[in-house]
PDB file of N, CA and C in Angstrom:
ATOM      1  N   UNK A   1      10.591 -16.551 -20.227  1.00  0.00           N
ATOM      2  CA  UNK A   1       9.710 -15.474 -20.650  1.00  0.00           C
ATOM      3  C   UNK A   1      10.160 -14.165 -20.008  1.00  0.00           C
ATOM      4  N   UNK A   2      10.349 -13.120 -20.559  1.00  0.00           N
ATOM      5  CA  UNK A   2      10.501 -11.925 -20.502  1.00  0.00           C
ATOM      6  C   UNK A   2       9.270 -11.199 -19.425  1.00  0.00           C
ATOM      7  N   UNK A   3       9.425 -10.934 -18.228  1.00  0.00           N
ATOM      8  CA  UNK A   3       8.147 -10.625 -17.520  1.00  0.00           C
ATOM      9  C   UNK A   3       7.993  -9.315 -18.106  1.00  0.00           C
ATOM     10  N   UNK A   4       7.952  -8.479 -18.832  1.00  0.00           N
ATOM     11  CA  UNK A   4       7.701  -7.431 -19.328  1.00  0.00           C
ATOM     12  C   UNK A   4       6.136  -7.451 -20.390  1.00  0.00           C
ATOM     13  N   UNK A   5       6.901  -9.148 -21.012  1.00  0.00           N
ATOM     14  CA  UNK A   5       5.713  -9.799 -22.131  1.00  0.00           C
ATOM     15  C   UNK A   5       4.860 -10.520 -21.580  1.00  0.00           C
ATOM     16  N   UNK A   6       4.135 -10.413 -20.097  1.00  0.00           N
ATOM     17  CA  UNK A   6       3.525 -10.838 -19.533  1.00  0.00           C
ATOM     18  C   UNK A   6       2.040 -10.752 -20.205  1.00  0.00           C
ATOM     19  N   UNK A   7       1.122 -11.684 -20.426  1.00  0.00           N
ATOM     20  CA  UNK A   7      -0.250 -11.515 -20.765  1.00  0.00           C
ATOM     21  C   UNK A   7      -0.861 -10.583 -19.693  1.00  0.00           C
ATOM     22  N   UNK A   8      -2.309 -10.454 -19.461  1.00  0.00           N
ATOM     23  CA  UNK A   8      -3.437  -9.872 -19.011  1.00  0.00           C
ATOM     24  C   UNK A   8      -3.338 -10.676 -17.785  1.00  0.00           C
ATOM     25  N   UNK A   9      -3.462 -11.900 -17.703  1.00  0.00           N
ATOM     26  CA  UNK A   9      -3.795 -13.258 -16.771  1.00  0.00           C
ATOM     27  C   UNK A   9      -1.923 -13.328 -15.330  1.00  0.00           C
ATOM     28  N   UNK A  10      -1.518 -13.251 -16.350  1.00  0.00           N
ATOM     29  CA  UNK A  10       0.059 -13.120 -15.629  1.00  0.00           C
ATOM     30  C   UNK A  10       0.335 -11.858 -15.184  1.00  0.00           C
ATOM     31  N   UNK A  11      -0.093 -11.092 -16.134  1.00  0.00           N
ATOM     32  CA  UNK A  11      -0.154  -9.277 -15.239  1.00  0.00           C
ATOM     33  C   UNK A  11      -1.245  -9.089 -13.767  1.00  0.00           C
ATOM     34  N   UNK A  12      -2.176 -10.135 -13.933  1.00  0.00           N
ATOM     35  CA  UNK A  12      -3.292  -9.830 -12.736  1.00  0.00           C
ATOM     36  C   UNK A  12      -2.884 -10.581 -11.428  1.00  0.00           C
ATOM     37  N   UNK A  13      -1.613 -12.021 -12.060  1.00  0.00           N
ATOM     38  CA  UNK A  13      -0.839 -12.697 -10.680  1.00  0.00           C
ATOM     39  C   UNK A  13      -0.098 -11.657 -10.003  1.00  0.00           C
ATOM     40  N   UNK A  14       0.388 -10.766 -11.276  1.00  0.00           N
ATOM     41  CA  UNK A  14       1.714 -10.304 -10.610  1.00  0.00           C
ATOM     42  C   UNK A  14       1.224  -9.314  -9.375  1.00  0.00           C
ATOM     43  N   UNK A  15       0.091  -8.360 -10.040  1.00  0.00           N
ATOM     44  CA  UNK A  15      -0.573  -7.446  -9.035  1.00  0.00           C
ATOM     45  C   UNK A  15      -1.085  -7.921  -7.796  1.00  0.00           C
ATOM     46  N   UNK A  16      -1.896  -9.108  -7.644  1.00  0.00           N
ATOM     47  CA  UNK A  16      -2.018  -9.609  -6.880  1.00  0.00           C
ATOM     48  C   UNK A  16      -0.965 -10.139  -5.878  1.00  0.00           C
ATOM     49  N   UNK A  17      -0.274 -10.703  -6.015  1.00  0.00           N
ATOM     50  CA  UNK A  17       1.359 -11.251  -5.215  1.00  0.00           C
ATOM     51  C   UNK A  17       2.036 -10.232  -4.917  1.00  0.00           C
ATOM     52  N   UNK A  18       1.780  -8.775  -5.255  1.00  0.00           N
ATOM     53  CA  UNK A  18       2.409  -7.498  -4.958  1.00  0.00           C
ATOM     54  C   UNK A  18       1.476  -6.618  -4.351  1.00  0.00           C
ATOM     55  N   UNK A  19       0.428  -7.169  -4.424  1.00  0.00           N
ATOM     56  CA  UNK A  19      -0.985  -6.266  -3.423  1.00  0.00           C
ATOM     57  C   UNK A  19      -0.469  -6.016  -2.075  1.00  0.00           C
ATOM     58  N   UNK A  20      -1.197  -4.878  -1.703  1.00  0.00           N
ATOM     59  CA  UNK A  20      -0.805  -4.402  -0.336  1.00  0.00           C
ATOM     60  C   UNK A  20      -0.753  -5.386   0.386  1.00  0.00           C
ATOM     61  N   UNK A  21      -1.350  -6.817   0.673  1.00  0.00           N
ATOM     62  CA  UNK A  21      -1.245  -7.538   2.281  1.00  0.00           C
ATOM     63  C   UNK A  21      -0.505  -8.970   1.895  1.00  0.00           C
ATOM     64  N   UNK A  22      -0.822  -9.140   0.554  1.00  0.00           N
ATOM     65  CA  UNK A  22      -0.604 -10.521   0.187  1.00  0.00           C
ATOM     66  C   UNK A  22       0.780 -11.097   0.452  1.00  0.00           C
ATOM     67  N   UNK A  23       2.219 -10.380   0.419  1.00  0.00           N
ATOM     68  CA  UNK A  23       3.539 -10.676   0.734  1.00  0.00           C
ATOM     69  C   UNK A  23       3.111 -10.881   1.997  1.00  0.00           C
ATOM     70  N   UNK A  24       2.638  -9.895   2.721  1.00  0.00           N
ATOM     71  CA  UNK A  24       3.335 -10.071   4.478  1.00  0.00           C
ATOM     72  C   UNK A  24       1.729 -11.580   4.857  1.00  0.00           C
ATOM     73  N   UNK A  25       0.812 -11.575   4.169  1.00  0.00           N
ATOM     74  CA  UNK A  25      -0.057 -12.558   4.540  1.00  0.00           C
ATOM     75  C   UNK A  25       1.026 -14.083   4.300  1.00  0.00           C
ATOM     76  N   UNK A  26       1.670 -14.269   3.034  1.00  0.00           N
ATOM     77  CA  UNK A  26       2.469 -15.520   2.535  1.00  0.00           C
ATOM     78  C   UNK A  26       3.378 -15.136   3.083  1.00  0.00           C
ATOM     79  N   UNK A  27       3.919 -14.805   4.016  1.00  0.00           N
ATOM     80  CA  UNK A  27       5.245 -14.652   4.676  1.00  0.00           C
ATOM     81  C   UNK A  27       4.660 -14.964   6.222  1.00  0.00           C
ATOM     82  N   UNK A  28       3.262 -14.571   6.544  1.00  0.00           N
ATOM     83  CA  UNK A  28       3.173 -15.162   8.056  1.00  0.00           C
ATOM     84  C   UNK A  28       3.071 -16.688   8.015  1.00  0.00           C
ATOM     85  N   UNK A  29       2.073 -16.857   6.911  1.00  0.00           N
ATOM     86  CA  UNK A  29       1.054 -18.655   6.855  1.00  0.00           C
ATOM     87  C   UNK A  29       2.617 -19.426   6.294  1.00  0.00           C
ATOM     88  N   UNK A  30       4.247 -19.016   5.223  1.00  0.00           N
ATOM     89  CA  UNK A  30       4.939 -19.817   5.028  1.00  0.00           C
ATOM     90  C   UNK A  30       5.560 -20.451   6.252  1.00  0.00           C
ATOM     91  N   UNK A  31       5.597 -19.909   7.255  1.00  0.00           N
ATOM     92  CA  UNK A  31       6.072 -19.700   8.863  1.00  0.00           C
ATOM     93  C   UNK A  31       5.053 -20.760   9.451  1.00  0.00           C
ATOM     94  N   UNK A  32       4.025 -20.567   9.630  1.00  0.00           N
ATOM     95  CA  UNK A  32       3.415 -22.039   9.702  1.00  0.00           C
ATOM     96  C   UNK A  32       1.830 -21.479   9.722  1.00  0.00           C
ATOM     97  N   UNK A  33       0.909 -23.067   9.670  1.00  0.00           N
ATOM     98  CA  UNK A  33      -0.698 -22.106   8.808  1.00  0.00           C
ATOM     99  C   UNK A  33      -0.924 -21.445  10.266  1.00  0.00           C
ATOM    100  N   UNK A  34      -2.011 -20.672  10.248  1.00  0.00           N
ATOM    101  CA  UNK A  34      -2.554 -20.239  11.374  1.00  0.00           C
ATOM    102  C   UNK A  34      -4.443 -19.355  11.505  1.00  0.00           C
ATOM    103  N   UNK A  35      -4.818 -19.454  12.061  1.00  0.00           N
ATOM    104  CA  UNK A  35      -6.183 -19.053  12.170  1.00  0.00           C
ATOM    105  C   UNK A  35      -6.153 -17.609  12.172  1.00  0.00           C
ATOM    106  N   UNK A  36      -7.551 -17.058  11.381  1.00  0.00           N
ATOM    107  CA  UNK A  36      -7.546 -15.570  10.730  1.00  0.00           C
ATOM    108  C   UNK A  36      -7.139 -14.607  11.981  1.00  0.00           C
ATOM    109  N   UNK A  37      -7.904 -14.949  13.292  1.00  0.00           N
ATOM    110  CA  UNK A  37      -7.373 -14.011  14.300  1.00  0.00           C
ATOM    111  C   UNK A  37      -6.209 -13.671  14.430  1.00  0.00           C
ATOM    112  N   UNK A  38      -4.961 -14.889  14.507  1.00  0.00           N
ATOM    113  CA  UNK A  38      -3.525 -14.862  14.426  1.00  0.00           C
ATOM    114  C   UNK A  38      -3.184 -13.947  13.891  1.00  0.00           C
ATOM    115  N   UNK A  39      -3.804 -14.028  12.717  1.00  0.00           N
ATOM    116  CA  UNK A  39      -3.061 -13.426  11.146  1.00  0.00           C
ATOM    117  C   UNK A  39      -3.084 -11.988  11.368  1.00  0.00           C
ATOM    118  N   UNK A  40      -4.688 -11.820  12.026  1.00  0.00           N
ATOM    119  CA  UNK A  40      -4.990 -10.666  12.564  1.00  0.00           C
ATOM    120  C   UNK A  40      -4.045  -9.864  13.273  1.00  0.00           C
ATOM    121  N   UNK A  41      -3.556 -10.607  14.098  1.00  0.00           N
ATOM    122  CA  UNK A  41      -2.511 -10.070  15.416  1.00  0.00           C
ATOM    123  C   UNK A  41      -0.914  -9.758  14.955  1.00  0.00           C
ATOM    124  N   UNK A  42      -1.110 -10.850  13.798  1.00  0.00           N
ATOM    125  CA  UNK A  42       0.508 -10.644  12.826  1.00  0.00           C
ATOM    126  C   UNK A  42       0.584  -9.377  12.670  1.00  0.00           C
ATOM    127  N   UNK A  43      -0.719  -8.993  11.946  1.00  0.00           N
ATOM    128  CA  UNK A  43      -1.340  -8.002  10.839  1.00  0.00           C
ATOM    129  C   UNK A  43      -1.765  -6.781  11.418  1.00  0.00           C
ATOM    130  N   UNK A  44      -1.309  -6.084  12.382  1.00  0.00           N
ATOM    131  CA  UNK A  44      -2.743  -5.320  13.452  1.00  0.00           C
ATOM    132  C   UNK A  44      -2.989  -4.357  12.449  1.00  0.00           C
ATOM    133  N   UNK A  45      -2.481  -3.446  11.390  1.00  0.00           N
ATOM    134  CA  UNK A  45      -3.047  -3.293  10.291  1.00  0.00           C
ATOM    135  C   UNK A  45      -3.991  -2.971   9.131  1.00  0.00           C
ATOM    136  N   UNK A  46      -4.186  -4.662   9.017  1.00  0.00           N
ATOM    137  CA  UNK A  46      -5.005  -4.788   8.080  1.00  0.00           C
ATOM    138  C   UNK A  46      -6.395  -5.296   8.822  1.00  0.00           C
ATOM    139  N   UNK A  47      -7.490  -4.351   7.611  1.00  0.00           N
ATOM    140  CA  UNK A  47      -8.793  -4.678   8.520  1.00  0.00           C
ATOM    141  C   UNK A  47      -9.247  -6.340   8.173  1.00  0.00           C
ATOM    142  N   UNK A  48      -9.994  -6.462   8.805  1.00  0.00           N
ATOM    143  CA  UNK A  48     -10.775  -7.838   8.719  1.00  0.00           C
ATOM    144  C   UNK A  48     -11.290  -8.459   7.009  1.00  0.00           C
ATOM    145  N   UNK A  49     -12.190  -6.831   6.561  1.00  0.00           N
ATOM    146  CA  UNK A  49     -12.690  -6.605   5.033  1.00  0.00           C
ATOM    147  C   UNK A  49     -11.149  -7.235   4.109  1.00  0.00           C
ATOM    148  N   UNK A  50     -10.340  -6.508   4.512  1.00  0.00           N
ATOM    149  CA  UNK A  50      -9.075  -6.466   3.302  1.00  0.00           C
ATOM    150  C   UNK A  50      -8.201  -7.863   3.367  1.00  0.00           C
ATOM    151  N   UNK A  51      -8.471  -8.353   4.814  1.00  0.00           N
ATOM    152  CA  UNK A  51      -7.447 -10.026   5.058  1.00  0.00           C
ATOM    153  C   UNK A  51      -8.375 -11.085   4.526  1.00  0.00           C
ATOM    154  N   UNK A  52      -9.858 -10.748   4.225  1.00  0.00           N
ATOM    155  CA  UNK A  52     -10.651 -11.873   4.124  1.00  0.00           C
ATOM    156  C   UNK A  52     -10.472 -11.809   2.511  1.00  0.00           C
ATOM    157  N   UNK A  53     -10.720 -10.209   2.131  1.00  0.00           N
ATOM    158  CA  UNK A  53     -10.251 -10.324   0.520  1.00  0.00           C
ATOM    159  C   UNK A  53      -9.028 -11.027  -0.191  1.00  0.00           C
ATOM    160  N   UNK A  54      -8.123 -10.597   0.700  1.00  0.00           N
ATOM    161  CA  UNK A  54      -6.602 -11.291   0.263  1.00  0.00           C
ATOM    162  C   UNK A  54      -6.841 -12.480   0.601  1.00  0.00           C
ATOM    163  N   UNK A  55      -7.270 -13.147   1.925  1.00  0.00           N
ATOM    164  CA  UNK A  55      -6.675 -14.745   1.708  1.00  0.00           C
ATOM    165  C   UNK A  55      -7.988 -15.540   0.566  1.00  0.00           C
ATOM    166  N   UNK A  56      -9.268 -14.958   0.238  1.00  0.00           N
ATOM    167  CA  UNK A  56      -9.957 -15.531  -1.053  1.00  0.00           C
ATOM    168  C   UNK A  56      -8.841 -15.055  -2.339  1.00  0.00           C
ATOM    169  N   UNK A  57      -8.331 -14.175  -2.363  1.00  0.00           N
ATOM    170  CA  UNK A  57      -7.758 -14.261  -3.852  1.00  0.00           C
ATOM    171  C   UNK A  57      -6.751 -15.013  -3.750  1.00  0.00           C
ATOM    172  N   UNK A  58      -6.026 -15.516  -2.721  1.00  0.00           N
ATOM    173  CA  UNK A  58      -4.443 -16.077  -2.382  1.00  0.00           C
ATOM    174  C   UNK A  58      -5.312 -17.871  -2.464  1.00  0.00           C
ATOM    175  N   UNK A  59      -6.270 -17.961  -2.065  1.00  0.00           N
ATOM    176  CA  UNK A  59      -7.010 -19.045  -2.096  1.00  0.00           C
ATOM    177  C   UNK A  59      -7.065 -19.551  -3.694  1.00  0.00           C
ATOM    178  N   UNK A  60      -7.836 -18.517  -4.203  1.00  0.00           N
ATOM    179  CA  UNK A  60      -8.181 -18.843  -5.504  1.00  0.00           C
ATOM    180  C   UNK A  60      -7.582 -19.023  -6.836  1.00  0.00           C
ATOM    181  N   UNK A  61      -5.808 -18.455  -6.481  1.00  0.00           N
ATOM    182  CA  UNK A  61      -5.065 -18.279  -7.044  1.00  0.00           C
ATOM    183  C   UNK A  61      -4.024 -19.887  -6.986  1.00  0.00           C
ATOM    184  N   UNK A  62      -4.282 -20.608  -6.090  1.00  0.00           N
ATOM    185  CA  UNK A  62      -3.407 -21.967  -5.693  1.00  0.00           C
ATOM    186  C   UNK A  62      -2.751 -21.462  -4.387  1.00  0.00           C
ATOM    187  N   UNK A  63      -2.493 -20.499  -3.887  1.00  0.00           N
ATOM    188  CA  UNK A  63      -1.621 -20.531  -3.023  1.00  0.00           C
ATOM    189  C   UNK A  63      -1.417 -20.518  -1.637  1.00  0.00           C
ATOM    190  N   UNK A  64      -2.791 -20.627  -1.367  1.00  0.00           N
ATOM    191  CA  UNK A  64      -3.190 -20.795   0.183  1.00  0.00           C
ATOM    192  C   UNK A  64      -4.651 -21.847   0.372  1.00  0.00           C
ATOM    193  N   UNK A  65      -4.080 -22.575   1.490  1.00  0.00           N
ATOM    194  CA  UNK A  65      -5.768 -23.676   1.442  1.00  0.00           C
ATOM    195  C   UNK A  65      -6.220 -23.141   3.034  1.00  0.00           C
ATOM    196  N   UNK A  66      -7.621 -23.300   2.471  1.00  0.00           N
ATOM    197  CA  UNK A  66      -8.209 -22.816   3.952  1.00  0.00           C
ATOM    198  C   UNK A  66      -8.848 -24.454   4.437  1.00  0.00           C
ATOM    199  N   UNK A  67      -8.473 -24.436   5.154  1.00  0.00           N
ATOM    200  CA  UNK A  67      -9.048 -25.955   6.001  1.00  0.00           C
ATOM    201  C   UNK A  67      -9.531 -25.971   7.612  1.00  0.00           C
ATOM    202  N   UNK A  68     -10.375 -26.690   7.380  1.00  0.00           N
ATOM    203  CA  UNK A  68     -11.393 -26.791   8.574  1.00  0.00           C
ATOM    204  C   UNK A  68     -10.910 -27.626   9.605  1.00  0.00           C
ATOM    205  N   UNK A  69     -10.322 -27.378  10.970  1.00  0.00           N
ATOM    206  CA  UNK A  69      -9.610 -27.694  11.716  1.00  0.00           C
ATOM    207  C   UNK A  69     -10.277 -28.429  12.531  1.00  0.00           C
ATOM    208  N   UNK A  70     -11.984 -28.453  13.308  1.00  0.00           N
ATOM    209  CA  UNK A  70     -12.589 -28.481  14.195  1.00  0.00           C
ATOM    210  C   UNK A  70     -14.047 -27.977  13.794  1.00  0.00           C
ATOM    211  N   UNK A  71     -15.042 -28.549  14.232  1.00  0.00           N
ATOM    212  CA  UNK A  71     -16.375 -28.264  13.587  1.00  0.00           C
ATOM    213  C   UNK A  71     -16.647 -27.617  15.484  1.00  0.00           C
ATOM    214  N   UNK A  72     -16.995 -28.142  16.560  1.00  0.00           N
ATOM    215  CA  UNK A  72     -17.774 -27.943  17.780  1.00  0.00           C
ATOM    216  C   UNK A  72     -16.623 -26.867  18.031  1.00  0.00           C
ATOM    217  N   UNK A  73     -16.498 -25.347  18.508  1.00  0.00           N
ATOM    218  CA  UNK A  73     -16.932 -24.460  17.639  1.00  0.00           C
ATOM    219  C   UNK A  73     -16.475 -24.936  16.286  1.00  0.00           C
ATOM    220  N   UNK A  74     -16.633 -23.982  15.012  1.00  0.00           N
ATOM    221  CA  UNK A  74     -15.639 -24.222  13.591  1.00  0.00           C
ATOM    222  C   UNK A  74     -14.878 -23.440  13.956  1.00  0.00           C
ATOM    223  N   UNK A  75     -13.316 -24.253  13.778  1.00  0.00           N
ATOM    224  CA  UNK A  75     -12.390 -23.480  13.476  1.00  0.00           C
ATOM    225  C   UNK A  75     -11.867 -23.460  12.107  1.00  0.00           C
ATOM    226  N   UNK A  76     -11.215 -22.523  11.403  1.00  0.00           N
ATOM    227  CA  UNK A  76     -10.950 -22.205   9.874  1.00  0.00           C
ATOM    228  C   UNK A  76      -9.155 -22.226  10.236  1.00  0.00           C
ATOM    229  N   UNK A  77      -8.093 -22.908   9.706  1.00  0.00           N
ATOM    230  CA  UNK A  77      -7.032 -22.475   9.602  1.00  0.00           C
ATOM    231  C   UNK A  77      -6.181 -22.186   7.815  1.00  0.00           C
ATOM    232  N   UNK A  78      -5.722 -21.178   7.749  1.00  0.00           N
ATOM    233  CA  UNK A  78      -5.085 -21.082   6.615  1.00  0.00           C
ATOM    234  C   UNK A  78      -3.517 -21.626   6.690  1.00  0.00           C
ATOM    235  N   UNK A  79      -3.188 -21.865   5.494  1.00  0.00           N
ATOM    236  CA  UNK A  79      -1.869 -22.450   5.180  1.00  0.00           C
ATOM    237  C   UNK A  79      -1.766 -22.259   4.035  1.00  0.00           C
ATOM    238  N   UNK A  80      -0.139 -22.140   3.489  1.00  0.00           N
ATOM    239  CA  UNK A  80       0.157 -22.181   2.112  1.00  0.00           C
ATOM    240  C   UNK A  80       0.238 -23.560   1.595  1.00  0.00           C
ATOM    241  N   UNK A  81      -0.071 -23.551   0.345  1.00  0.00           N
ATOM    242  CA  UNK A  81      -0.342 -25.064  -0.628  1.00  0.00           C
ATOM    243  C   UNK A  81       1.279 -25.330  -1.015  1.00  0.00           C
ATOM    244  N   UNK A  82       1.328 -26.745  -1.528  1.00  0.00           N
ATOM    245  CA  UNK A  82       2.595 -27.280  -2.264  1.00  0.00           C
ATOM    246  C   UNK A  82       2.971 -25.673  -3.394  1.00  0.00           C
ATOM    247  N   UNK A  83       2.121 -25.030  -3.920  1.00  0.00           N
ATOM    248  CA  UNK A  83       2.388 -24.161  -4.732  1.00  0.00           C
ATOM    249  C   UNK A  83       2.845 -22.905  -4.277  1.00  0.00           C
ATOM    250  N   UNK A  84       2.404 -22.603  -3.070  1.00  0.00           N
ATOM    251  CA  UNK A  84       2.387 -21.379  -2.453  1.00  0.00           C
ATOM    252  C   UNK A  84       4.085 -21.618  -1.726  1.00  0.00           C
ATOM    253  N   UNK A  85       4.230 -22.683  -0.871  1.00  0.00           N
ATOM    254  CA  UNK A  85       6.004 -23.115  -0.544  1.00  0.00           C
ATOM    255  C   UNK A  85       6.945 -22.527  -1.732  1.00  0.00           C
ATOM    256  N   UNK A  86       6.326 -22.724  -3.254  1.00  0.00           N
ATOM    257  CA  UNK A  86       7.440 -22.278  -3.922  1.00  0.00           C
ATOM    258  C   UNK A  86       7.888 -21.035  -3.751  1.00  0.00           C
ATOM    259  N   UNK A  87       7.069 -19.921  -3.131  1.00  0.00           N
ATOM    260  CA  UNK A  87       7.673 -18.670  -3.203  1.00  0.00           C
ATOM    261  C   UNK A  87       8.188 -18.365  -1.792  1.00  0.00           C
ATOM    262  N   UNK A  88       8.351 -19.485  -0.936  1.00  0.00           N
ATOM    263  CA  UNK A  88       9.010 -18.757   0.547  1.00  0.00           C
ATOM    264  C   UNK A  88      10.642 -18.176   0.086  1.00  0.00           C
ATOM    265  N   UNK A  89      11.247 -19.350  -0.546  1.00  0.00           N
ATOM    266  CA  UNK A  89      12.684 -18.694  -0.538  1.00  0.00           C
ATOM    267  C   UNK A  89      12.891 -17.693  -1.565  1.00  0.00           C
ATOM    268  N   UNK A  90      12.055 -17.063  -2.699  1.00  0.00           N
ATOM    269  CA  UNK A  90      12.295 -15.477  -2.916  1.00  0.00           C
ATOM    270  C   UNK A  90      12.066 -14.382  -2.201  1.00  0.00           C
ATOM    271  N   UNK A  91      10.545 -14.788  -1.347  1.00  0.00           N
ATOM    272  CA  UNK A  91       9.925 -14.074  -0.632  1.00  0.00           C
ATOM    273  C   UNK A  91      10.704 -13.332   0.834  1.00  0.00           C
ATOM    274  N   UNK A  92      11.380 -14.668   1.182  1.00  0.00           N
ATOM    275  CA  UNK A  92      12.206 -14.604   2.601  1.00  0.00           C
ATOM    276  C   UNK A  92      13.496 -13.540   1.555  1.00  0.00           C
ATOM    277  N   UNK A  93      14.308 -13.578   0.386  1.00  0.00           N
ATOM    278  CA  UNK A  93      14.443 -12.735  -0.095  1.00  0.00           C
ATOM    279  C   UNK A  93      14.599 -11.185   0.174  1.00  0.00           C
ATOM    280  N   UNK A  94      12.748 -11.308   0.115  1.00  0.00           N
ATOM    281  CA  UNK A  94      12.612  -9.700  -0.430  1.00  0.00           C
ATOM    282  C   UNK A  94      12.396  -9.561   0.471  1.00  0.00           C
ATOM    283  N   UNK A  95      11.680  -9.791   1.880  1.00  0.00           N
ATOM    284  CA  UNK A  95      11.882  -9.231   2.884  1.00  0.00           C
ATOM    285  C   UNK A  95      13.034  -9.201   3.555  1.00  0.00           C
ATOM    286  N   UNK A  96      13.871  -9.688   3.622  1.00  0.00           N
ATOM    287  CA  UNK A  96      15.406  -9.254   4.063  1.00  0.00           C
ATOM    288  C   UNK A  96      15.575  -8.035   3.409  1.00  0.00           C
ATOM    289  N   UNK A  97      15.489  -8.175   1.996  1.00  0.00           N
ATOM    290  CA  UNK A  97      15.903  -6.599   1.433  1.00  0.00           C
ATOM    291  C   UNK A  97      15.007  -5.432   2.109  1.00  0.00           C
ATOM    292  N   UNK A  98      13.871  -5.962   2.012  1.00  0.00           N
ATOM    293  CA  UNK A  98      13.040  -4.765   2.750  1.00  0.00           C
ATOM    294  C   UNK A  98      13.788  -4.291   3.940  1.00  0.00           C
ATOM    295  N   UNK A  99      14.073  -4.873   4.899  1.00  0.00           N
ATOM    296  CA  UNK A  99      14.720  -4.761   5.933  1.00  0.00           C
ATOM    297  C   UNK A  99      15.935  -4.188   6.048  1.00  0.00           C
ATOM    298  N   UNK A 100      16.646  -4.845   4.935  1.00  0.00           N
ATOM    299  CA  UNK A 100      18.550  -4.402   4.964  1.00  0.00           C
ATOM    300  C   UNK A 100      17.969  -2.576   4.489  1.00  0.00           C
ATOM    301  N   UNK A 101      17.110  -2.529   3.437  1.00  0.00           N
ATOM    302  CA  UNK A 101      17.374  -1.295   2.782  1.00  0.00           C
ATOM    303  C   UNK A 101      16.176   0.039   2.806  1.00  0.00           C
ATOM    304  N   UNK A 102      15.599  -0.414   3.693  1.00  0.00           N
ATOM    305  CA  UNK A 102      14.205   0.683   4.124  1.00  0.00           C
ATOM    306  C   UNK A 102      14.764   1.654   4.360  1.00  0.00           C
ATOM    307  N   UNK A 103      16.163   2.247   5.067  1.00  0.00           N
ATOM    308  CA  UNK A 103      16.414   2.956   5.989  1.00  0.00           C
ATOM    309  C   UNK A 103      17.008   3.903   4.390  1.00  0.00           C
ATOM    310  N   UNK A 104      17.496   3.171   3.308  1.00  0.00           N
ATOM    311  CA  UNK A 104      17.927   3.810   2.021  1.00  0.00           C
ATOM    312  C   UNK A 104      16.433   4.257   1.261  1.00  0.00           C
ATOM    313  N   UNK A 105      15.719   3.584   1.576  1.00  0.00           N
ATOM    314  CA  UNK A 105      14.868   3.817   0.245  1.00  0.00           C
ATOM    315  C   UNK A 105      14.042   5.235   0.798  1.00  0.00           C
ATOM    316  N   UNK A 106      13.948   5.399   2.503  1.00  0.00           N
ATOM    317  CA  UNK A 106      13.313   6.464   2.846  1.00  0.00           C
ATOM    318  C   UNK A 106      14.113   7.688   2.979  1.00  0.00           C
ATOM    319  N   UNK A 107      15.597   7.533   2.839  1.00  0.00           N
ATOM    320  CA  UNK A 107      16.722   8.530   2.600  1.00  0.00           C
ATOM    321  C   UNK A 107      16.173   9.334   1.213  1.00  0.00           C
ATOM    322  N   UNK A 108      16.164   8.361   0.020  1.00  0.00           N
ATOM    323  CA  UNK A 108      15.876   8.679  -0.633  1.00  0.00           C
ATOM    324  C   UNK A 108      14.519   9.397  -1.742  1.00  0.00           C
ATOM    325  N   UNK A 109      13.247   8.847  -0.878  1.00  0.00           N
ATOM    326  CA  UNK A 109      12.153   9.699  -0.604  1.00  0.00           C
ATOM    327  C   UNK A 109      12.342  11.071   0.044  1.00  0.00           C
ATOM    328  N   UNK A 110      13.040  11.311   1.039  1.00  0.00           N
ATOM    329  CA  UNK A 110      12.982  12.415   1.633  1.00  0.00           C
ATOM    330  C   UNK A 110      14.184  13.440   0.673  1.00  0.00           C
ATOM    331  N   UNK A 111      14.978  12.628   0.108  1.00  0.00           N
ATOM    332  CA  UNK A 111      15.976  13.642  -0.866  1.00  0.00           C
ATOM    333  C   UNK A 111      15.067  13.992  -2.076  1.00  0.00           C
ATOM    334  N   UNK A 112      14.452  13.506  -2.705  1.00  0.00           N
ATOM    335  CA  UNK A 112      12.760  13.509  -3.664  1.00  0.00           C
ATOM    336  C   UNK A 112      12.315  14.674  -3.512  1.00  0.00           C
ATOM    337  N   UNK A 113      11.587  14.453  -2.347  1.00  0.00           N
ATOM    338  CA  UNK A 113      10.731  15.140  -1.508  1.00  0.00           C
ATOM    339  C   UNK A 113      11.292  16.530  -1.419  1.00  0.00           C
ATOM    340  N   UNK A 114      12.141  16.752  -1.472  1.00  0.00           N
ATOM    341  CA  UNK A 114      13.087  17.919  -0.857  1.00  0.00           C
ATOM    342  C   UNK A 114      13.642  18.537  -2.485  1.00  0.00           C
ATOM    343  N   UNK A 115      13.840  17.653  -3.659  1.00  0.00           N
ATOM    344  CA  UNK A 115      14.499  18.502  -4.433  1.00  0.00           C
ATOM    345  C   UNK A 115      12.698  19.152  -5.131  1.00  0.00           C
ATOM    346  N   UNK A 116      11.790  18.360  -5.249  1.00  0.00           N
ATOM    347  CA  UNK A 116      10.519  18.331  -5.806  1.00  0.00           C
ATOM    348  C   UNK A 116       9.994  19.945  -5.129  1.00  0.00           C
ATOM    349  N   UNK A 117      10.255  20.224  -3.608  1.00  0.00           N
ATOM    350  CA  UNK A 117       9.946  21.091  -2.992  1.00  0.00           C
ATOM    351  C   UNK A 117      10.392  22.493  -3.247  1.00  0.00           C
ATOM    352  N   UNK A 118      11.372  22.123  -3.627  1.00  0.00           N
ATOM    353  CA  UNK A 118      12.429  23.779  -4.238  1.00  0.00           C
ATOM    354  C   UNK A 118      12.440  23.914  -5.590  1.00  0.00           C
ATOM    355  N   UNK A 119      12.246  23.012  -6.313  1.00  0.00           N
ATOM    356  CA  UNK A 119      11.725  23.680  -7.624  1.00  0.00           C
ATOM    357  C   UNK A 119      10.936  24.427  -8.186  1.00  0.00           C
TER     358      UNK A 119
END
């Protein structure tokens, strides 16, 4: 399929899996599951409101299970599902690229920035 000819339903995965927290959230939990505070500390970031939003839609979507570790206190740990594993090795991917090429992509914002300014 042509991702261009994406439905409504496949356009709302894609936004979602490209939402502000959701990569770097499936890039901490593919690394191994861990409890929201962790994620927190991964994340210093993102507020509490916006990680609880992302891991319910990452939940609801197949790709993260939240499981109950310990009841005397409750502890909550997240992890990615059999479904959610499928995207570590694109994901590990795109964050390499992020990495190899940030230092280009903000070259090139600031050359933007600069021709946008003198016009």
């Amino acid at each position: 399929m042509n991702p261009a000819e994406l439905d409504d339903d496949g356009r709302r995965l894609l936004n979602q899996l490209f939402g502000k927290w959701s990569l770097l959230v499936l890039d901490a939990l593919c690394k191994r599951p861990q409890r929201f505070s962790e994620l927190r500390q991964h994340l210093p970031a993102v507020t509490p409101k916006s990680l609880t939003a992302c891991l319910r839609r990452l939940e609801r979507d197949g790709m993260v299970e939240r499981v109950v570790v310990s009841t005397e206190p409750v502890a909550i740990e997240y992890g990615v599902t059999r479904l959610g594993r499928t995207l570590r090795s694109p994901l590990q991917a795109m964050m390499e690229w992020f990495v190899d090429h940030l230092d280009e992509v903000e070259a090139a914002r600031s050359d933007y920035d600069e021709q946008r300014q003198s016009s």
